[in-house]
C-alpha atoms as a PDB file:
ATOM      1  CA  UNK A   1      21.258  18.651  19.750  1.00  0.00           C
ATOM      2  CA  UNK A   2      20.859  19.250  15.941  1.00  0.00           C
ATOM      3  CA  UNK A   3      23.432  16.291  15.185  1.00  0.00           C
ATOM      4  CA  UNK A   4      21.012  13.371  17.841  1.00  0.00           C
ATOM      5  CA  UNK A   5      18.209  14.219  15.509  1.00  0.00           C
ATOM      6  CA  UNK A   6      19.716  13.481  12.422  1.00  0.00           C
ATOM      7  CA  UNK A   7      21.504  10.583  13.932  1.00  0.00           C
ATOM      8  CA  UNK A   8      17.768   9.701  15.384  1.00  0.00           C
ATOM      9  CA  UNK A   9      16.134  10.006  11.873  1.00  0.00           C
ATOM     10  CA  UNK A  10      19.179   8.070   9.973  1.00  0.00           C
ATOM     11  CA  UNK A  11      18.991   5.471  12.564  1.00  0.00           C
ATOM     12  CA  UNK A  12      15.360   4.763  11.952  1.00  0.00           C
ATOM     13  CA  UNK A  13      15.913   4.997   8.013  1.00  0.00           C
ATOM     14  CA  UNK A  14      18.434   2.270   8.564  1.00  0.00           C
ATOM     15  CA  UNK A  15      15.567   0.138  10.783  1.00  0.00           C
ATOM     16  CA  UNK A  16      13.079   0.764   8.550  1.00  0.00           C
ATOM     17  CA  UNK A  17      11.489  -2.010   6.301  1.00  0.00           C
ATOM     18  CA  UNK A  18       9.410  -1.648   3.068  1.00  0.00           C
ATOM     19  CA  UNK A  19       6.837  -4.320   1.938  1.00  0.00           C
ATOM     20  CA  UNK A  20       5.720  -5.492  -1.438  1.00  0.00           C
ATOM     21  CA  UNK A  21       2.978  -7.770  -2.035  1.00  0.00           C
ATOM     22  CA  UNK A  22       2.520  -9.765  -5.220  1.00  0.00           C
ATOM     23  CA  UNK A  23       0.241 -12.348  -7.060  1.00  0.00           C
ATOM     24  CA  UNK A  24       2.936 -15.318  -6.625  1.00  0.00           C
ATOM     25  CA  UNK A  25       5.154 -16.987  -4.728  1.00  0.00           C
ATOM     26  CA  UNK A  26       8.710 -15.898  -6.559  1.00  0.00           C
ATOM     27  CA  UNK A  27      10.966 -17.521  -4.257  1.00  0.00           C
ATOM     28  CA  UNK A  28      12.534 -16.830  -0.770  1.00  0.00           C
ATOM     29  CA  UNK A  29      14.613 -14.098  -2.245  1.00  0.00           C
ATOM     30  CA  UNK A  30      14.238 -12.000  -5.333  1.00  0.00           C
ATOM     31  CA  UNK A  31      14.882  -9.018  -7.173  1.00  0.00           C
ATOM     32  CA  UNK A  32      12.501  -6.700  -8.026  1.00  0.00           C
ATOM     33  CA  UNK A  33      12.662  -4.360 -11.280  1.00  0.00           C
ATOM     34  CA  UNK A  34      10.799  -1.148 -11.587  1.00  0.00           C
ATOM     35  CA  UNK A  35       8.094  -2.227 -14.262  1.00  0.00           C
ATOM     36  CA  UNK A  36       5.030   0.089 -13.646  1.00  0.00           C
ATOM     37  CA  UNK A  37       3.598   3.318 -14.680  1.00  0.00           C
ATOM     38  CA  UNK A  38       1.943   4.446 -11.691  1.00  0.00           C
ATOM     39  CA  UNK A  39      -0.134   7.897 -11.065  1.00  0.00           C
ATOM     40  CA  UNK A  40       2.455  10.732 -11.838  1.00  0.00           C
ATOM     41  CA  UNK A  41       4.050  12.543  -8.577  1.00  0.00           C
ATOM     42  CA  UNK A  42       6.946  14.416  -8.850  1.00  0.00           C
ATOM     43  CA  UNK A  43      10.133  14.018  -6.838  1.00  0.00           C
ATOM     44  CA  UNK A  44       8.896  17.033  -4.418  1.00  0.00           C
ATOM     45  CA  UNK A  45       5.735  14.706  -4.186  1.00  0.00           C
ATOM     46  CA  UNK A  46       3.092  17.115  -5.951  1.00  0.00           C
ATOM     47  CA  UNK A  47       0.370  15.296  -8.203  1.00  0.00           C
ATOM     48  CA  UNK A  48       0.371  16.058 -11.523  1.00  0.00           C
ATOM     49  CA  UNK A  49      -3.069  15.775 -12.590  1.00  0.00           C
ATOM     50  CA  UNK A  50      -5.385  16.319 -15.668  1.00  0.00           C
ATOM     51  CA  UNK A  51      -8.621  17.363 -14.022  1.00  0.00           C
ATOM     52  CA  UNK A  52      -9.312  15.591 -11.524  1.00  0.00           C
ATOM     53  CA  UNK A  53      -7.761  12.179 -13.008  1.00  0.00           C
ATOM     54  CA  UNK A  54      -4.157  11.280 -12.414  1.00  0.00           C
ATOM     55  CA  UNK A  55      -1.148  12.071 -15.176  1.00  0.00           C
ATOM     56  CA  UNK A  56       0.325   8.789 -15.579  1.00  0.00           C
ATOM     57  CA  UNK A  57       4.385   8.473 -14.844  1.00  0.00           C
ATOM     58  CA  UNK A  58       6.519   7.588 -18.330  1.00  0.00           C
ATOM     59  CA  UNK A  59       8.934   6.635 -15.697  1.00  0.00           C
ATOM     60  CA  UNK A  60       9.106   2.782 -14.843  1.00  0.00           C
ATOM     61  CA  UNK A  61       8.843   2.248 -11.033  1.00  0.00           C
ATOM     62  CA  UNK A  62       8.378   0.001  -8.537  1.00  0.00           C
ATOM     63  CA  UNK A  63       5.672   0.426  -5.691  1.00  0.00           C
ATOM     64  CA  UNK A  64       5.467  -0.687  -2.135  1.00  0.00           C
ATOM     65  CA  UNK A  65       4.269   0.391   1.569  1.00  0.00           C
ATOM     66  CA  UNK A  66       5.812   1.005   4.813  1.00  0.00           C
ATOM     67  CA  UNK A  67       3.695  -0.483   6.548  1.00  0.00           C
ATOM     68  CA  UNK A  68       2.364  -5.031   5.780  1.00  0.00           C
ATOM     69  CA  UNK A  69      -1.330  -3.804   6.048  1.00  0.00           C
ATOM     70  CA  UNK A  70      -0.662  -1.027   3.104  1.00  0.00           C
ATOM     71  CA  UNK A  71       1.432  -3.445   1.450  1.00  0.00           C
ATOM     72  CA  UNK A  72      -2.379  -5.932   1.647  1.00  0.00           C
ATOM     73  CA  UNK A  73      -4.472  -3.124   0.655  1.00  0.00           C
ATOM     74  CA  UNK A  74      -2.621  -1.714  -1.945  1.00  0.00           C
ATOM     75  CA  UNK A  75      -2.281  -4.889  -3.594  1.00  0.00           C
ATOM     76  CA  UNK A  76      -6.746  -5.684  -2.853  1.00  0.00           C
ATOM     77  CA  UNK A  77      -6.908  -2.415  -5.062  1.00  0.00           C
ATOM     78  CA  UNK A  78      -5.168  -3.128  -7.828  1.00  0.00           C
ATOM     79  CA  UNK A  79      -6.444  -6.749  -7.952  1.00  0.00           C
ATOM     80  CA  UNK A  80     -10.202  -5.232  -7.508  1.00  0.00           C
ATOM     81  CA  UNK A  81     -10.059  -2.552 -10.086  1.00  0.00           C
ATOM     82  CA  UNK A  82      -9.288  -5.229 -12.427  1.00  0.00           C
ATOM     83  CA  UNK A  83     -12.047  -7.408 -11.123  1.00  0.00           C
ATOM     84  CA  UNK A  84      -9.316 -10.659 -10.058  1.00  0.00           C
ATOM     85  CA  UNK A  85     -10.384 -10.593  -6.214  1.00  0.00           C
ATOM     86  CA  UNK A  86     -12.365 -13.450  -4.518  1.00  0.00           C
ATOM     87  CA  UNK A  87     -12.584 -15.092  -1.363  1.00  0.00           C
ATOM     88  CA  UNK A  88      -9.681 -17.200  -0.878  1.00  0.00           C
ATOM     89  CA  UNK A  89      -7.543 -15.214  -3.463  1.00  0.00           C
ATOM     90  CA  UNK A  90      -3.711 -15.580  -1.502  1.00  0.00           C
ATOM     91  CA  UNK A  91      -1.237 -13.071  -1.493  1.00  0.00           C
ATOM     92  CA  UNK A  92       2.866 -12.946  -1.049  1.00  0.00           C
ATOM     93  CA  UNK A  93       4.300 -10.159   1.065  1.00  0.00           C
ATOM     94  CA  UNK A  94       8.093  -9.515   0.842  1.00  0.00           C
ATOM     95  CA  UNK A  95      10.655  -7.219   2.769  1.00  0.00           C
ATOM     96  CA  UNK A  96      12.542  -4.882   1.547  1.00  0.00           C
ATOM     97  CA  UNK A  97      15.479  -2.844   2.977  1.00  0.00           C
ATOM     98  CA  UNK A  98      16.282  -0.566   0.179  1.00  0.00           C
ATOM     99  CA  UNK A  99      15.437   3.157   0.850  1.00  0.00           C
ATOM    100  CA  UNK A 100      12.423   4.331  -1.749  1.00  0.00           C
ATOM    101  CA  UNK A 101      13.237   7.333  -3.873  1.00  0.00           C
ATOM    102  CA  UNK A 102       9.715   8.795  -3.023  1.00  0.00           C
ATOM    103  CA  UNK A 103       7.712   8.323  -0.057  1.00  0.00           C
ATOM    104  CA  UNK A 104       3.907   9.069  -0.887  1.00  0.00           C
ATOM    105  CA  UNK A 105       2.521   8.202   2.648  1.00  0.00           C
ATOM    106  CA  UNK A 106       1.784  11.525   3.862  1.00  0.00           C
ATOM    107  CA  UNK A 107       0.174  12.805   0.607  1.00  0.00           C
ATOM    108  CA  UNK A 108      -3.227  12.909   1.604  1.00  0.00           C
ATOM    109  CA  UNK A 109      -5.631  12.251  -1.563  1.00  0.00           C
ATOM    110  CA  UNK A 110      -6.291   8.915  -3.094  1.00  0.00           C
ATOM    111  CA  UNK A 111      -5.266   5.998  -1.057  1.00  0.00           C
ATOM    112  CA  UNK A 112      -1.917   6.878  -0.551  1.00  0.00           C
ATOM    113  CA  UNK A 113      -1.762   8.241   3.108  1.00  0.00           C
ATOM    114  CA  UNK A 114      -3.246   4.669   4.033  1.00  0.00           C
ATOM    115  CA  UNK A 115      -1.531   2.403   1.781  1.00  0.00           C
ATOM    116  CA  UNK A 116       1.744   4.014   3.381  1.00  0.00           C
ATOM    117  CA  UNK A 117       3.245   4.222  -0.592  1.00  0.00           C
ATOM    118  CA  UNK A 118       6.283   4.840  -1.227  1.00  0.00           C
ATOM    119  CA  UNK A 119       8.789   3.720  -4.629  1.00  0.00           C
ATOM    120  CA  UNK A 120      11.914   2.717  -6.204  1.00  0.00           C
ATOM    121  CA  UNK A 121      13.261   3.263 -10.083  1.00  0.00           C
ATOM    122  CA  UNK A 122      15.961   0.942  -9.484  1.00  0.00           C
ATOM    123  CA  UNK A 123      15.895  -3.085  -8.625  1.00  0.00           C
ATOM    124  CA  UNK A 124      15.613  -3.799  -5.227  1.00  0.00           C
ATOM    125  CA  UNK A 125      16.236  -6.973  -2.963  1.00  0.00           C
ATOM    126  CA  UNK A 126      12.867  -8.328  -1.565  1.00  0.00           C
ATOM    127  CA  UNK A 127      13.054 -11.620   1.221  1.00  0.00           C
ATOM    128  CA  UNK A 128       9.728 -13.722   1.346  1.00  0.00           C
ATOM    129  CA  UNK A 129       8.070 -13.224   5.046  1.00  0.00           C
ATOM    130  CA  UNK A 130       4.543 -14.447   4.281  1.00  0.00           C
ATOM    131  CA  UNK A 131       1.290 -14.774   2.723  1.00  0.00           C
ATOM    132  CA  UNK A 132      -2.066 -13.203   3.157  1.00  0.00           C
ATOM    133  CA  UNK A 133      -5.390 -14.757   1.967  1.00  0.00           C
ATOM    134  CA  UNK A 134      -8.817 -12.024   1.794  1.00  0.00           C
ATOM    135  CA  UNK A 135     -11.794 -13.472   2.900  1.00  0.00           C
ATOM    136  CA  UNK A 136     -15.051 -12.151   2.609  1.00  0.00           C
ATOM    137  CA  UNK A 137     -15.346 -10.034   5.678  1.00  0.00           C
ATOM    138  CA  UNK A 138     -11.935  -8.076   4.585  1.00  0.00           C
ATOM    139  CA  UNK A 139     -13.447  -7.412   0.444  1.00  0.00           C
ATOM    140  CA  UNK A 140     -16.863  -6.028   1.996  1.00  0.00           C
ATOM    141  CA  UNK A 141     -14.629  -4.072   4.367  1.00  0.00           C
ATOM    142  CA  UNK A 142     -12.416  -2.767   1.790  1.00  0.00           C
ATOM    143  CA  UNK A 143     -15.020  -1.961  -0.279  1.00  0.00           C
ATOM    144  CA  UNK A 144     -16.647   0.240   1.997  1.00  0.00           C
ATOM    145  CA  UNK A 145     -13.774   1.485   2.764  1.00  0.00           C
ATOM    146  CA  UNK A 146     -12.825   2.547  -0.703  1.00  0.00           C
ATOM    147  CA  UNK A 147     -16.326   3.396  -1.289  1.00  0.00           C
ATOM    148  CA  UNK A 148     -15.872   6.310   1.749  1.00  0.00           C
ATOM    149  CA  UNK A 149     -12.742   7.702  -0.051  1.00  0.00           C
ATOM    150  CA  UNK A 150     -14.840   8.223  -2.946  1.00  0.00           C
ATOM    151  CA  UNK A 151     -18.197   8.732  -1.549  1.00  0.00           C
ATOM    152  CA  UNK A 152     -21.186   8.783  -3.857  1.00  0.00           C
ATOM    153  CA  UNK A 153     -23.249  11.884  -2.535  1.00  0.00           C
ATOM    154  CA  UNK A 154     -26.920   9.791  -3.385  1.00  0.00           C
ATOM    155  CA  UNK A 155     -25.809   6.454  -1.352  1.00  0.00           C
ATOM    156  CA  UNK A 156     -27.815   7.165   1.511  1.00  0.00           C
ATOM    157  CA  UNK A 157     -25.883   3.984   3.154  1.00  0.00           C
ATOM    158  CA  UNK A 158     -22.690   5.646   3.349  1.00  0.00           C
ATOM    159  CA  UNK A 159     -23.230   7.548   6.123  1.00  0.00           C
ATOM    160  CA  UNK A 160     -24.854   4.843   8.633  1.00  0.00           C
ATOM    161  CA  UNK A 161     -23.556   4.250  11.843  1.00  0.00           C
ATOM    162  CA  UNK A 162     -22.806   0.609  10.838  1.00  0.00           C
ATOM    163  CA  UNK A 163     -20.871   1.547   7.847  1.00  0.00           C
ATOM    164  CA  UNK A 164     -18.948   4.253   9.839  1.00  0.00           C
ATOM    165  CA  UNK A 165     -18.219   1.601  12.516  1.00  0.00           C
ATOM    166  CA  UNK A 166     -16.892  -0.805   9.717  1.00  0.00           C
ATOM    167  CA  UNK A 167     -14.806   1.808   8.003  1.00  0.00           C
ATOM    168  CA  UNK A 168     -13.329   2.789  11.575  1.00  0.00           C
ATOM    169  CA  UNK A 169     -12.507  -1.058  12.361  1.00  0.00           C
ATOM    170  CA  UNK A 170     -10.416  -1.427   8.894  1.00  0.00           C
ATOM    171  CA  UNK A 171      -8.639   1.575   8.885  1.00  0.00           C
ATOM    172  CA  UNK A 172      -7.748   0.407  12.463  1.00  0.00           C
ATOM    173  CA  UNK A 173      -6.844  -3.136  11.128  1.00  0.00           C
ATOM    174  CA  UNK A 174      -4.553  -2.348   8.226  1.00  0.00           C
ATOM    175  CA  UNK A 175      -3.076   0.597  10.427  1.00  0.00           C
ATOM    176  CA  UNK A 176      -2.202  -2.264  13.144  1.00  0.00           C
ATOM    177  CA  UNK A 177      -1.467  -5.311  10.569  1.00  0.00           C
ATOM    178  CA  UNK A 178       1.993  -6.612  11.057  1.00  0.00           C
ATOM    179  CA  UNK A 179       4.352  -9.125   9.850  1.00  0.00           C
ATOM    180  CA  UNK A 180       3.016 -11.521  12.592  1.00  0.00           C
ATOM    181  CA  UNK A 181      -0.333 -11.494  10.743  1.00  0.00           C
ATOM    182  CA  UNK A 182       1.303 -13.394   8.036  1.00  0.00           C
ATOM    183  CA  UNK A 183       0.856 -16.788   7.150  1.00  0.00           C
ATOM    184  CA  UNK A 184       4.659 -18.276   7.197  1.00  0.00           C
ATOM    185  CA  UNK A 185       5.417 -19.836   3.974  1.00  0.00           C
END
């Protein structure tokens, strides 16, 4: 019995696919190089903090999700938090096969348990399968919902039925998003 389970759990290693989203278009097939210094986590996946803020990694990695919607979100974060998202703004999602080093999905602060993250510190093989374009219903919904991860205790709003309903609806969205959602090419 012991040896199906770890057959069961390598054989859906081997199935599983990893998605990056990026800016451009880079071609049909590329290689990706670990080039960012995201929030420190070490290998066991415990944050290493300073306070309450995030140590920042001195190792160069490369992010991604395991799931297309975490892959869209995670990608509508970054973009926001450097104010670069508008209506229209188009996005490239690529596969990868390549096993992460550190799978972040089920750490449960930040963003990571719904952006599905997970990372690589070597280069990896991505193959285009689509683009994504935000429109102005997903940014209000993704700003609520980032707003509710990160609640501001005197935004009387927050709690509303309305924006409970809308938080409930995205979560369910990016949880069901799949590679069919894509634009092709």
């Amino acid at each position: 019995m012991k040896h199906l389970k770890i057959f069961e759990e390598f054989n859906q290693d081997f199935k599983q696919g990893y998605y990056r989203a990026v800016i451009k278009n880079i071609g049909e097939t590329v290689i990706f190089n670990p080039a960012g210094y995201y929030e420190d986590i070490t290998d066991d996946g415990i944050p290493i903090t300073i306070g309450n803020v995030f140590k920042r990694s001195s190792t160069k990695e490369l992010s991604g999700s395991k799931t297309v919607g975490g892959a869209v979100v995670g990608v509508w974060s970054m973009l926001n938090s450097h104010g670069q998202i508008n209506p229209g703004t188009k996005i490239y999602i690529y596969k990868i096969f390549e096993k992460p080093y550190k799978d972040l999905s089920k750490l449960s602060m930040a963003d990571f348990e719904y952006t599905k993250e997970v990372r690589w510190k070597k280069n990896v093989e991505g193959i285009y399968i689509g683009s994504f374009s935000y429109d102005e219903k997903f940014i209000d919904d993704a700003i609520n919902f980032y707003n509710r991860l990160e609640p501001d205790p005197y935004d009387e709003d927050f709690l509303s039925p309305e924006k409970e309903k809308q938080w409930d609806d995205f979560y369910e969205m990016i949880s069901n998003m799949n590679e069919n959602d894509l634009k092709n090419k």
